[in-house]
PDB file of N, CA and C in Angstrom:
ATOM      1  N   UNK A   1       0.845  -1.180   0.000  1.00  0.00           N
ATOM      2  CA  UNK A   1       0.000   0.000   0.000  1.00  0.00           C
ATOM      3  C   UNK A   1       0.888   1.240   0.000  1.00  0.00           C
ATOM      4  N   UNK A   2       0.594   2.265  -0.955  1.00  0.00           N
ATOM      5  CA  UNK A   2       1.449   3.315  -1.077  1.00  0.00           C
ATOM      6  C   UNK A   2       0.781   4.434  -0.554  1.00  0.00           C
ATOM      7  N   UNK A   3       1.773   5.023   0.386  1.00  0.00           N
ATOM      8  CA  UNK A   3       1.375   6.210   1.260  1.00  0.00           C
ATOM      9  C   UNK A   3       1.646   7.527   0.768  1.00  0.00           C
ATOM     10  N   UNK A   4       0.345   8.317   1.014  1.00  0.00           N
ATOM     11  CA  UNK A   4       0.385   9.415   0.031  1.00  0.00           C
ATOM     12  C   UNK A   4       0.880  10.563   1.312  1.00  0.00           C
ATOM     13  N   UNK A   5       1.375  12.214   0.597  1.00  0.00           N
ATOM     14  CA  UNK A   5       1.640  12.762   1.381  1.00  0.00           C
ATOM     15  C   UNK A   5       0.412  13.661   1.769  1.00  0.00           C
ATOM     16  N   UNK A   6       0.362  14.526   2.956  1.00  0.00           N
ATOM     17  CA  UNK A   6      -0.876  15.069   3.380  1.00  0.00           C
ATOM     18  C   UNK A   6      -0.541  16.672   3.406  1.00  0.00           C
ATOM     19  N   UNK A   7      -1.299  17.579   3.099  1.00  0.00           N
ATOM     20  CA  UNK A   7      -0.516  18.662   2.824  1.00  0.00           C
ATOM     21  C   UNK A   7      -1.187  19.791   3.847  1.00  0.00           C
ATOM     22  N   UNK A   8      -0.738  20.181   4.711  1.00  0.00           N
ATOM     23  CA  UNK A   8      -1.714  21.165   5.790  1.00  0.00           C
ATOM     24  C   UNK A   8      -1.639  22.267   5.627  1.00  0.00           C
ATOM     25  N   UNK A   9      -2.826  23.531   5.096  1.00  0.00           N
ATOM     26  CA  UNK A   9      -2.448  24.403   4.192  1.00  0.00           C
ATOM     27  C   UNK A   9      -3.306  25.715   5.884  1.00  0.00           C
ATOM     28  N   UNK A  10      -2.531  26.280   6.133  1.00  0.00           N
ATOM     29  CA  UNK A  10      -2.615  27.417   7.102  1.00  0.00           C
ATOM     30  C   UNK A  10      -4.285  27.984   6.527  1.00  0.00           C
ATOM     31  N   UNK A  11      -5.045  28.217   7.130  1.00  0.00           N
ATOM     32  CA  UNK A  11      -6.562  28.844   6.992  1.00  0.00           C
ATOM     33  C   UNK A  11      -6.767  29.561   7.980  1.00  0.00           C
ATOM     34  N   UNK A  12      -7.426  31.078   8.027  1.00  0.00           N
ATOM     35  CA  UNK A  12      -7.327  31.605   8.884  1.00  0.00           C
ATOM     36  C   UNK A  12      -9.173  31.295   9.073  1.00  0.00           C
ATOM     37  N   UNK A  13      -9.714  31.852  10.571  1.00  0.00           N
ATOM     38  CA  UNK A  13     -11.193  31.522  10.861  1.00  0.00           C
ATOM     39  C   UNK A  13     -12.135  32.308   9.739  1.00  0.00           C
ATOM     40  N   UNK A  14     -11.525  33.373   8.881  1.00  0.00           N
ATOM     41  CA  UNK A  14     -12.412  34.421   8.239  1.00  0.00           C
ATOM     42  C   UNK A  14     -12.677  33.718   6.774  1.00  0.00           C
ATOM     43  N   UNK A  15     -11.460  33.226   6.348  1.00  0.00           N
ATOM     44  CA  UNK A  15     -11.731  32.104   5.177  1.00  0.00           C
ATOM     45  C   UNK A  15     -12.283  30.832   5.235  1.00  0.00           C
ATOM     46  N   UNK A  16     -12.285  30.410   6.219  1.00  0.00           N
ATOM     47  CA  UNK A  16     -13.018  29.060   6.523  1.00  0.00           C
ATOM     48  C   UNK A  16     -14.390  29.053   6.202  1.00  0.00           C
ATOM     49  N   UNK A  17     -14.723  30.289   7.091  1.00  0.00           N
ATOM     50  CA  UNK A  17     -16.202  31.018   7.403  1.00  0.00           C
ATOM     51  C   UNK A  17     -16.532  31.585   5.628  1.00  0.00           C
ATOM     52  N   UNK A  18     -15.880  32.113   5.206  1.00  0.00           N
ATOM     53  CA  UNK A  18     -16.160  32.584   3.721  1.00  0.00           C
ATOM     54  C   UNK A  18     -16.725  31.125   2.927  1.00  0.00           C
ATOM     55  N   UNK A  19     -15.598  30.353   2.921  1.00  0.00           N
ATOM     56  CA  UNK A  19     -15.786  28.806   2.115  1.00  0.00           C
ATOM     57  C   UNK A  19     -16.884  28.310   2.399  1.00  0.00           C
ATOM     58  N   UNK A  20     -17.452  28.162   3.925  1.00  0.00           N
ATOM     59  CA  UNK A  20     -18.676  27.742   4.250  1.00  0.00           C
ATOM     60  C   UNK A  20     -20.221  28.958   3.741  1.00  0.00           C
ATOM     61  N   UNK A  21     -19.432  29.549   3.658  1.00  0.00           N
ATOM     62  CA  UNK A  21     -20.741  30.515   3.164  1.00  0.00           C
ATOM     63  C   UNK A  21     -20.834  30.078   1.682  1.00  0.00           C
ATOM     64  N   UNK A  22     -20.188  30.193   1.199  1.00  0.00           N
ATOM     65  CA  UNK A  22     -20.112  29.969  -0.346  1.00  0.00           C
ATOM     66  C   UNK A  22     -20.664  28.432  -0.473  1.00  0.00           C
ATOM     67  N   UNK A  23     -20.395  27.638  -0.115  1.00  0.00           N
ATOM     68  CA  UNK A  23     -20.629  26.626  -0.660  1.00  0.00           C
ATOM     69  C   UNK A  23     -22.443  25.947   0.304  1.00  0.00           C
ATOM     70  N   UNK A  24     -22.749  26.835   0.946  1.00  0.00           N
ATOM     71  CA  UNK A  24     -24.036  27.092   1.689  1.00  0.00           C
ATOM     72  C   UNK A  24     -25.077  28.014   0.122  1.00  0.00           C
ATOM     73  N   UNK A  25     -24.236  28.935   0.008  1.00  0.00           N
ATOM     74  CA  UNK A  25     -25.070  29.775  -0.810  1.00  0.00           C
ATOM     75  C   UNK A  25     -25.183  29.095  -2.357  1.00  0.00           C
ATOM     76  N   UNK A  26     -24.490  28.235  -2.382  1.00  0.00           N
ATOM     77  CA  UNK A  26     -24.348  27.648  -3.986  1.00  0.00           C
ATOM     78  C   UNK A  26     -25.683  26.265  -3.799  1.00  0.00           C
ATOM     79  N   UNK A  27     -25.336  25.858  -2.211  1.00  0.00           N
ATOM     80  CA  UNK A  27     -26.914  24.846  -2.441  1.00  0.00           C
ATOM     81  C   UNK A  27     -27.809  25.461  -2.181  1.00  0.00           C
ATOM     82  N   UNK A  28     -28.403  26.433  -1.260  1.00  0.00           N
ATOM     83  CA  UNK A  28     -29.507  27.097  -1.699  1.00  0.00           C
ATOM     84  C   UNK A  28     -29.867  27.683  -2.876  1.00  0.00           C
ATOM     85  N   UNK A  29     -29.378  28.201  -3.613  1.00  0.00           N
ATOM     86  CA  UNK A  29     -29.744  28.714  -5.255  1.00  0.00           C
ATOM     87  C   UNK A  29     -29.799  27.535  -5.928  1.00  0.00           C
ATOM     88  N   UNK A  30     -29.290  25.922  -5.961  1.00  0.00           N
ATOM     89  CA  UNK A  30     -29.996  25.046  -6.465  1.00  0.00           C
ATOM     90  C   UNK A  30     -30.777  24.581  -5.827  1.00  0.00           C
ATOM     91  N   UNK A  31     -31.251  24.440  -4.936  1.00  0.00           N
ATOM     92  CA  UNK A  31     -32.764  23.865  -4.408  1.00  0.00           C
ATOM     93  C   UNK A  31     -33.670  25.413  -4.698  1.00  0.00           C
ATOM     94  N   UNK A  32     -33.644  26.673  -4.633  1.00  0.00           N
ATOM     95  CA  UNK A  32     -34.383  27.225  -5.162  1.00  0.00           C
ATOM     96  C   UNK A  32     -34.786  27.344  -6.626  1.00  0.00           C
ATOM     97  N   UNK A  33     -33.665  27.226  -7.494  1.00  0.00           N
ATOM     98  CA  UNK A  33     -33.840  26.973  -8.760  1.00  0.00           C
ATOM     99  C   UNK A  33     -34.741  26.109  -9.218  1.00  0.00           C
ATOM    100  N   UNK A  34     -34.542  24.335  -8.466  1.00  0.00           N
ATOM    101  CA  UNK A  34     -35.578  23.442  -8.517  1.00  0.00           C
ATOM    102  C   UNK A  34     -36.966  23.843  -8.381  1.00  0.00           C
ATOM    103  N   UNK A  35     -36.641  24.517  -7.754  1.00  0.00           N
ATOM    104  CA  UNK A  35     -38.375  24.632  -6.554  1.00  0.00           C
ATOM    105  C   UNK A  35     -39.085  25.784  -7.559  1.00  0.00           C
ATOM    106  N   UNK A  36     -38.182  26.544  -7.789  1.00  0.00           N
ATOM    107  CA  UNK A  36     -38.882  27.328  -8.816  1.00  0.00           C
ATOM    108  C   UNK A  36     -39.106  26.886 -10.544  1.00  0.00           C
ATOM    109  N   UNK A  37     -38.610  26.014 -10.860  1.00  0.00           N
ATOM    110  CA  UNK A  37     -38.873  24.862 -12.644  1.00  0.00           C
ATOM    111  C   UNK A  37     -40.077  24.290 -11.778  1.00  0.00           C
ATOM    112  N   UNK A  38     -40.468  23.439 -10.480  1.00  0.00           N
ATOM    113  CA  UNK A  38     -41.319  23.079 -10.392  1.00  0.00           C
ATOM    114  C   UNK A  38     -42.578  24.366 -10.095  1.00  0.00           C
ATOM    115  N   UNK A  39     -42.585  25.358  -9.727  1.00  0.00           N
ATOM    116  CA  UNK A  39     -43.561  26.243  -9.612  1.00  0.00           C
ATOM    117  C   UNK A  39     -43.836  26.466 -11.048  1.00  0.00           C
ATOM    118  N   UNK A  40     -43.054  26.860 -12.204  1.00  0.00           N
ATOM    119  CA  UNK A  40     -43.222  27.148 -13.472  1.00  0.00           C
ATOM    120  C   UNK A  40     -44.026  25.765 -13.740  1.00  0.00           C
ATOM    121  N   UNK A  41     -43.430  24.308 -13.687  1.00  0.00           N
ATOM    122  CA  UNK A  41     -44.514  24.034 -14.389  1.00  0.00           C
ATOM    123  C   UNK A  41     -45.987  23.492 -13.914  1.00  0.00           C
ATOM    124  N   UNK A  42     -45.738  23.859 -12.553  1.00  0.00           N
ATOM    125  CA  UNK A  42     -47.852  23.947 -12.000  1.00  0.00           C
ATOM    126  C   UNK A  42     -48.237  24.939 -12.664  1.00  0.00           C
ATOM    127  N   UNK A  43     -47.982  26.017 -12.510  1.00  0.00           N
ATOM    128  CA  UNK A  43     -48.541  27.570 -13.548  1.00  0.00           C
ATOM    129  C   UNK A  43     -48.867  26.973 -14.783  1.00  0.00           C
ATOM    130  N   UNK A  44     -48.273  25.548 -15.547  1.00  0.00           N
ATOM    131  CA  UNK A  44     -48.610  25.340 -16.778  1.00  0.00           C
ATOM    132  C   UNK A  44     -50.420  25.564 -17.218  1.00  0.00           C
ATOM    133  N   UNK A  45     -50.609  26.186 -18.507  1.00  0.00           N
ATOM    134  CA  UNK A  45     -52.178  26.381 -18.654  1.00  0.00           C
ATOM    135  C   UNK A  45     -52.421  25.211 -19.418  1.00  0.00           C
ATOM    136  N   UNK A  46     -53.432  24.676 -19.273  1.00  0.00           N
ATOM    137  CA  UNK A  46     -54.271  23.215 -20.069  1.00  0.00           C
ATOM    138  C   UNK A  46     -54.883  23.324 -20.709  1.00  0.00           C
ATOM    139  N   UNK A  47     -55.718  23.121 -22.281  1.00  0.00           N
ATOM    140  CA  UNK A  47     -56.717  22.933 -22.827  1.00  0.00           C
ATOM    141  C   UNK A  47     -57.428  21.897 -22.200  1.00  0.00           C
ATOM    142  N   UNK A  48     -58.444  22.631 -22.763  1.00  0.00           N
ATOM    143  CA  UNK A  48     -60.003  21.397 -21.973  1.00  0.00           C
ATOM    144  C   UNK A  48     -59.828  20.189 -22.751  1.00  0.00           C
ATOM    145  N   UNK A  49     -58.976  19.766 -23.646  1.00  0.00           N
ATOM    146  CA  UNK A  49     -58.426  18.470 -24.308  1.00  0.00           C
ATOM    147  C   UNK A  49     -57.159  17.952 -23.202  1.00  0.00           C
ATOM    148  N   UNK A  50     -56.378  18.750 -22.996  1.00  0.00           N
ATOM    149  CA  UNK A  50     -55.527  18.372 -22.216  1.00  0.00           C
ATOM    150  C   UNK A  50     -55.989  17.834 -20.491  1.00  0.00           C
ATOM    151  N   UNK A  51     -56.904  18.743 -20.145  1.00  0.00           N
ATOM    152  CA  UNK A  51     -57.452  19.193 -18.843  1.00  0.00           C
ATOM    153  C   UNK A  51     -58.416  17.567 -18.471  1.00  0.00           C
ATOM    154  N   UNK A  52     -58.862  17.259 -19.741  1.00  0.00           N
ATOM    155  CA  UNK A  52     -59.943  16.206 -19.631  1.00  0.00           C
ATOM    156  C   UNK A  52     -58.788  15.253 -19.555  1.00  0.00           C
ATOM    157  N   UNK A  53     -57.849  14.967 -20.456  1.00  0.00           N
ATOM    158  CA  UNK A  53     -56.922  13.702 -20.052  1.00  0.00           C
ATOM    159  C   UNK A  53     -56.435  13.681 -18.532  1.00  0.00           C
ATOM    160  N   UNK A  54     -55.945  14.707 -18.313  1.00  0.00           N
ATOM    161  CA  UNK A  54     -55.540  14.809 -16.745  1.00  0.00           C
ATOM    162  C   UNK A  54     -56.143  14.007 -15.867  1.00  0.00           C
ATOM    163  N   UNK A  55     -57.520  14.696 -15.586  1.00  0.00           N
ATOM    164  CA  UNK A  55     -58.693  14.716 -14.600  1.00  0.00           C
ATOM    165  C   UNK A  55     -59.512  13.463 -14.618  1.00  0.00           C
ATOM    166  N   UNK A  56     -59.202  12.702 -16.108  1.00  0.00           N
ATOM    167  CA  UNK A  56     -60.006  11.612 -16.580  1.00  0.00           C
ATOM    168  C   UNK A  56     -61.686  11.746 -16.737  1.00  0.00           C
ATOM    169  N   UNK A  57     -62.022  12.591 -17.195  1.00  0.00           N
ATOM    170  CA  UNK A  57     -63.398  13.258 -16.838  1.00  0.00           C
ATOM    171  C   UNK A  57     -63.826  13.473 -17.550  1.00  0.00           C
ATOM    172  N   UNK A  58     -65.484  13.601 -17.818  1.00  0.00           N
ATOM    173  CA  UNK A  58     -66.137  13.748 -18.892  1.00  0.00           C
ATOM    174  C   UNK A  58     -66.441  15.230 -19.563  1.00  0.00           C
ATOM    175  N   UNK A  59     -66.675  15.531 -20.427  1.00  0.00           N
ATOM    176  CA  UNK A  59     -66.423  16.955 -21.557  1.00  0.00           C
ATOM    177  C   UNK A  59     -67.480  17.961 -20.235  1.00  0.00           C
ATOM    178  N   UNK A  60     -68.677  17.100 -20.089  1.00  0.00           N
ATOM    179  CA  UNK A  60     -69.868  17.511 -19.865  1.00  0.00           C
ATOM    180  C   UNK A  60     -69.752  17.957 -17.794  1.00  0.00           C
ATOM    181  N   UNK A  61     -68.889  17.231 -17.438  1.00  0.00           N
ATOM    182  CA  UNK A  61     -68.286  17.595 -15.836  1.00  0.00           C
ATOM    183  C   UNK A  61     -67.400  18.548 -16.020  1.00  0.00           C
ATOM    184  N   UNK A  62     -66.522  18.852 -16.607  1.00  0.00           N
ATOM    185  CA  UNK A  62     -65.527  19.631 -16.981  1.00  0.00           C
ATOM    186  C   UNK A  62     -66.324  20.883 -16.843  1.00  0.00           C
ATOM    187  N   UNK A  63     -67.234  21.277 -17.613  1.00  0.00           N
ATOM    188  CA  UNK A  63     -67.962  21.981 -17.830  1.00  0.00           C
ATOM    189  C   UNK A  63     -68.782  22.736 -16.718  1.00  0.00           C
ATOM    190  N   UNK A  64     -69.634  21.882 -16.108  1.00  0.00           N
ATOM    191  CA  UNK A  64     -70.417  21.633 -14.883  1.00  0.00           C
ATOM    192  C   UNK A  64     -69.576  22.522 -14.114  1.00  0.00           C
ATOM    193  N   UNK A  65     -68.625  21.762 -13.865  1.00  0.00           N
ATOM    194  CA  UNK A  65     -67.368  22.279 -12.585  1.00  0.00           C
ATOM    195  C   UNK A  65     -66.704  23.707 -12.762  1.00  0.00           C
ATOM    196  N   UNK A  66     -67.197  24.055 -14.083  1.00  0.00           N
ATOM    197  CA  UNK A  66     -66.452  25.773 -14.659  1.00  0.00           C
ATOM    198  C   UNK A  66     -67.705  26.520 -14.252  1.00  0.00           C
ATOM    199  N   UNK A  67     -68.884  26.058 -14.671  1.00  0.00           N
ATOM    200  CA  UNK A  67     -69.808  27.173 -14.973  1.00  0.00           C
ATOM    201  C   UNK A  67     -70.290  27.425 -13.321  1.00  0.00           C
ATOM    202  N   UNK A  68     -70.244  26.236 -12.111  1.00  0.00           N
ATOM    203  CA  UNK A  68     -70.439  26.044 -11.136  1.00  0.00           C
ATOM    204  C   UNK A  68     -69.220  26.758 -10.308  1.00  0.00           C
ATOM    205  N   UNK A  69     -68.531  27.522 -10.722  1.00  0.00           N
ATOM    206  CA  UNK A  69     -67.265  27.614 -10.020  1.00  0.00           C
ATOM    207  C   UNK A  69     -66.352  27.095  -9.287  1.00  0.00           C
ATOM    208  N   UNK A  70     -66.190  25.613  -9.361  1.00  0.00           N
ATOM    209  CA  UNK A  70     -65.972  24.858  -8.417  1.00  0.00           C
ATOM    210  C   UNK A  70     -64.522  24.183  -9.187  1.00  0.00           C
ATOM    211  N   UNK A  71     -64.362  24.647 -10.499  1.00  0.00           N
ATOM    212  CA  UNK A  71     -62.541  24.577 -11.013  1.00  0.00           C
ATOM    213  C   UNK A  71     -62.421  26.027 -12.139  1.00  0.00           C
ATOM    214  N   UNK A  72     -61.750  26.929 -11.524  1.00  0.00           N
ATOM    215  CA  UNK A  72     -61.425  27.737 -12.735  1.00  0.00           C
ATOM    216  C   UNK A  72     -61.063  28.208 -13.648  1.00  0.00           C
ATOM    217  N   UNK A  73     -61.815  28.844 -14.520  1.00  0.00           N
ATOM    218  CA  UNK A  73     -61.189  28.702 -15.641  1.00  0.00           C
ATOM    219  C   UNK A  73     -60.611  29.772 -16.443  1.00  0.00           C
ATOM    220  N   UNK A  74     -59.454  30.066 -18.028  1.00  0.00           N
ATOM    221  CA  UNK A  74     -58.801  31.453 -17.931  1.00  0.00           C
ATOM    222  C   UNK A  74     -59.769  31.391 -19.706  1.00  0.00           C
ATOM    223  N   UNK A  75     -59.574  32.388 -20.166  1.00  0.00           N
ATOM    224  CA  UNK A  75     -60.175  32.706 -21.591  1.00  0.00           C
ATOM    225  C   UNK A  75     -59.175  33.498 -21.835  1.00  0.00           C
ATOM    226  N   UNK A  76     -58.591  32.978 -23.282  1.00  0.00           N
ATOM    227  CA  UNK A  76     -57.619  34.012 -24.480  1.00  0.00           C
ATOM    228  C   UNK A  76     -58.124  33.613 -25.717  1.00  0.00           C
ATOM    229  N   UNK A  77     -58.954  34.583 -25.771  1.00  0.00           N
ATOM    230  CA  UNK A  77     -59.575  34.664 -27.262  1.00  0.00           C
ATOM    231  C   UNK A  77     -60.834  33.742 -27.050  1.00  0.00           C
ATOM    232  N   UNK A  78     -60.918  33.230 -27.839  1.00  0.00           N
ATOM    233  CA  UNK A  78     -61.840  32.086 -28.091  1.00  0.00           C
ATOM    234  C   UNK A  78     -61.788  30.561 -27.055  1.00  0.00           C
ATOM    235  N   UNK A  79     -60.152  30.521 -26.714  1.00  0.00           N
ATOM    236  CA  UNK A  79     -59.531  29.390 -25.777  1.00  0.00           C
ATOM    237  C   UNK A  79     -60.055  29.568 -24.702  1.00  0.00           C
ATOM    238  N   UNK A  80     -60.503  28.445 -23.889  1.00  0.00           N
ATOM    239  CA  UNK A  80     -60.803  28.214 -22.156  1.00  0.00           C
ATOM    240  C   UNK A  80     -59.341  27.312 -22.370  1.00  0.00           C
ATOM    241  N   UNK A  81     -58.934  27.968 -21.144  1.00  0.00           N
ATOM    242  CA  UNK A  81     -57.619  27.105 -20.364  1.00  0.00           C
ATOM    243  C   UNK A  81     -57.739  27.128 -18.657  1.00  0.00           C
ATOM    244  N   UNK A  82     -57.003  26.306 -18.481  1.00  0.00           N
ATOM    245  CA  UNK A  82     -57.430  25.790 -16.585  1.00  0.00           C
ATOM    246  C   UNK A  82     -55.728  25.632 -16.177  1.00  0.00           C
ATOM    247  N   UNK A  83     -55.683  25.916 -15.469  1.00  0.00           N
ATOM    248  CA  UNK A  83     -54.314  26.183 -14.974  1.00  0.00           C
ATOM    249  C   UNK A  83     -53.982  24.719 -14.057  1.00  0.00           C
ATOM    250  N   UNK A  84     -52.934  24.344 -14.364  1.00  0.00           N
ATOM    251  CA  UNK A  84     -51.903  23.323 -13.574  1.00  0.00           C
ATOM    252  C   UNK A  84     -52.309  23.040 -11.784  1.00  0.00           C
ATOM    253  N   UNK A  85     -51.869  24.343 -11.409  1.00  0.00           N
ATOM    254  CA  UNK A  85     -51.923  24.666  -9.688  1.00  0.00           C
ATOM    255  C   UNK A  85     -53.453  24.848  -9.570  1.00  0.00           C
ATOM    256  N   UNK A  86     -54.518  24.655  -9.832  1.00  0.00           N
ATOM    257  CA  UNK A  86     -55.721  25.259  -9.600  1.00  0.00           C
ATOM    258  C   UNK A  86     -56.297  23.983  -9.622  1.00  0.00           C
ATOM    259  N   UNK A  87     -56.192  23.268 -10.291  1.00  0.00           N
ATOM    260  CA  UNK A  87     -56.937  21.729 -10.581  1.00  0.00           C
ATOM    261  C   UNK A  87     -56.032  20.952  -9.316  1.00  0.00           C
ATOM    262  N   UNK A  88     -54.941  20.949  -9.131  1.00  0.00           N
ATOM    263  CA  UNK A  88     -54.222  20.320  -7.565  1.00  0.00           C
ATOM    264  C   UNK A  88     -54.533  20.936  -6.596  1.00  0.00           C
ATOM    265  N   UNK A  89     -54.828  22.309  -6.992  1.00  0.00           N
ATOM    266  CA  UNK A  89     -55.041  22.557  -5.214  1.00  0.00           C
ATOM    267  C   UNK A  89     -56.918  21.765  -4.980  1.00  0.00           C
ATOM    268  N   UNK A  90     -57.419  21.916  -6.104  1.00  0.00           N
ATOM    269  CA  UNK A  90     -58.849  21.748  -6.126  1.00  0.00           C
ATOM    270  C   UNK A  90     -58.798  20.254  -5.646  1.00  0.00           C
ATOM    271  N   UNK A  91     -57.752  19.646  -6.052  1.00  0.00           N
ATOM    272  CA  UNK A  91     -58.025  17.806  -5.919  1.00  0.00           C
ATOM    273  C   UNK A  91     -57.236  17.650  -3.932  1.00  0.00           C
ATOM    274  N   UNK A  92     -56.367  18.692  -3.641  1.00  0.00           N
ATOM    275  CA  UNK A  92     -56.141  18.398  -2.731  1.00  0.00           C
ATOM    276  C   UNK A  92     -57.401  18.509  -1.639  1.00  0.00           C
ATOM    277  N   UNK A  93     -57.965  19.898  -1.871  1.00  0.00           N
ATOM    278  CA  UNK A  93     -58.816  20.498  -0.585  1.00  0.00           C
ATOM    279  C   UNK A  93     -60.345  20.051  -1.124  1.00  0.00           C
ATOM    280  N   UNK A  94     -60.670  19.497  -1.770  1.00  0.00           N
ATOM    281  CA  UNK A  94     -62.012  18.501  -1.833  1.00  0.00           C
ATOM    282  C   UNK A  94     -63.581  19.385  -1.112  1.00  0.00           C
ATOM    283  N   UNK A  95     -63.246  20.496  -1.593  1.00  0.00           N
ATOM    284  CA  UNK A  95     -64.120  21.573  -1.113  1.00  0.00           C
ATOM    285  C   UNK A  95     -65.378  21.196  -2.087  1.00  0.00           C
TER     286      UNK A  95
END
């Protein structure tokens, strides 16, 4: 077994403390980064083609549940779209 040499490099407490900050601040900006690609894609908007595959649900409930206010819905132009986060929060809280 070949023995390696060990090299002890003088650090004062203010650089230590710097290194630990830095490498503190480099994993928080990737777990926020994450957290924020996952917020972008709940915000995703759905067509009522898309919205119905999701939900597994019929054209005619889909519907029901918009005009009833009970899932909401966005209009651009002529398009109804239903937003990502709005249909989960709706499936979580069973209101």
């Amino acid at each position: 077994m070949e023995s390696k040499p060990v090299y002890i490099y003088p650090i004062s407490p203010t650089e230590l403390h710097e290194q630990y900050i830095a490498k503190v601040d480099s994993s928080v900006e990737r777990i926020l980064k994450k957290l924020s690609q996952e917020k972008e894609e709940e915000e995703q908007l759905l067509t009522v083609e898309e919205t119905l595959k999701f939900l597994k649900c019929s054209k005619q409930a889909l519907w029901n549940w918009r005009k009833n206010g009970i899932l909401p819905s966005y209009r651009l132009g002529n398009r109804v779209y239903y937003k990502k986060s709005d249909i989960f929060n709706k499936l979580i809280k069973q209101e």
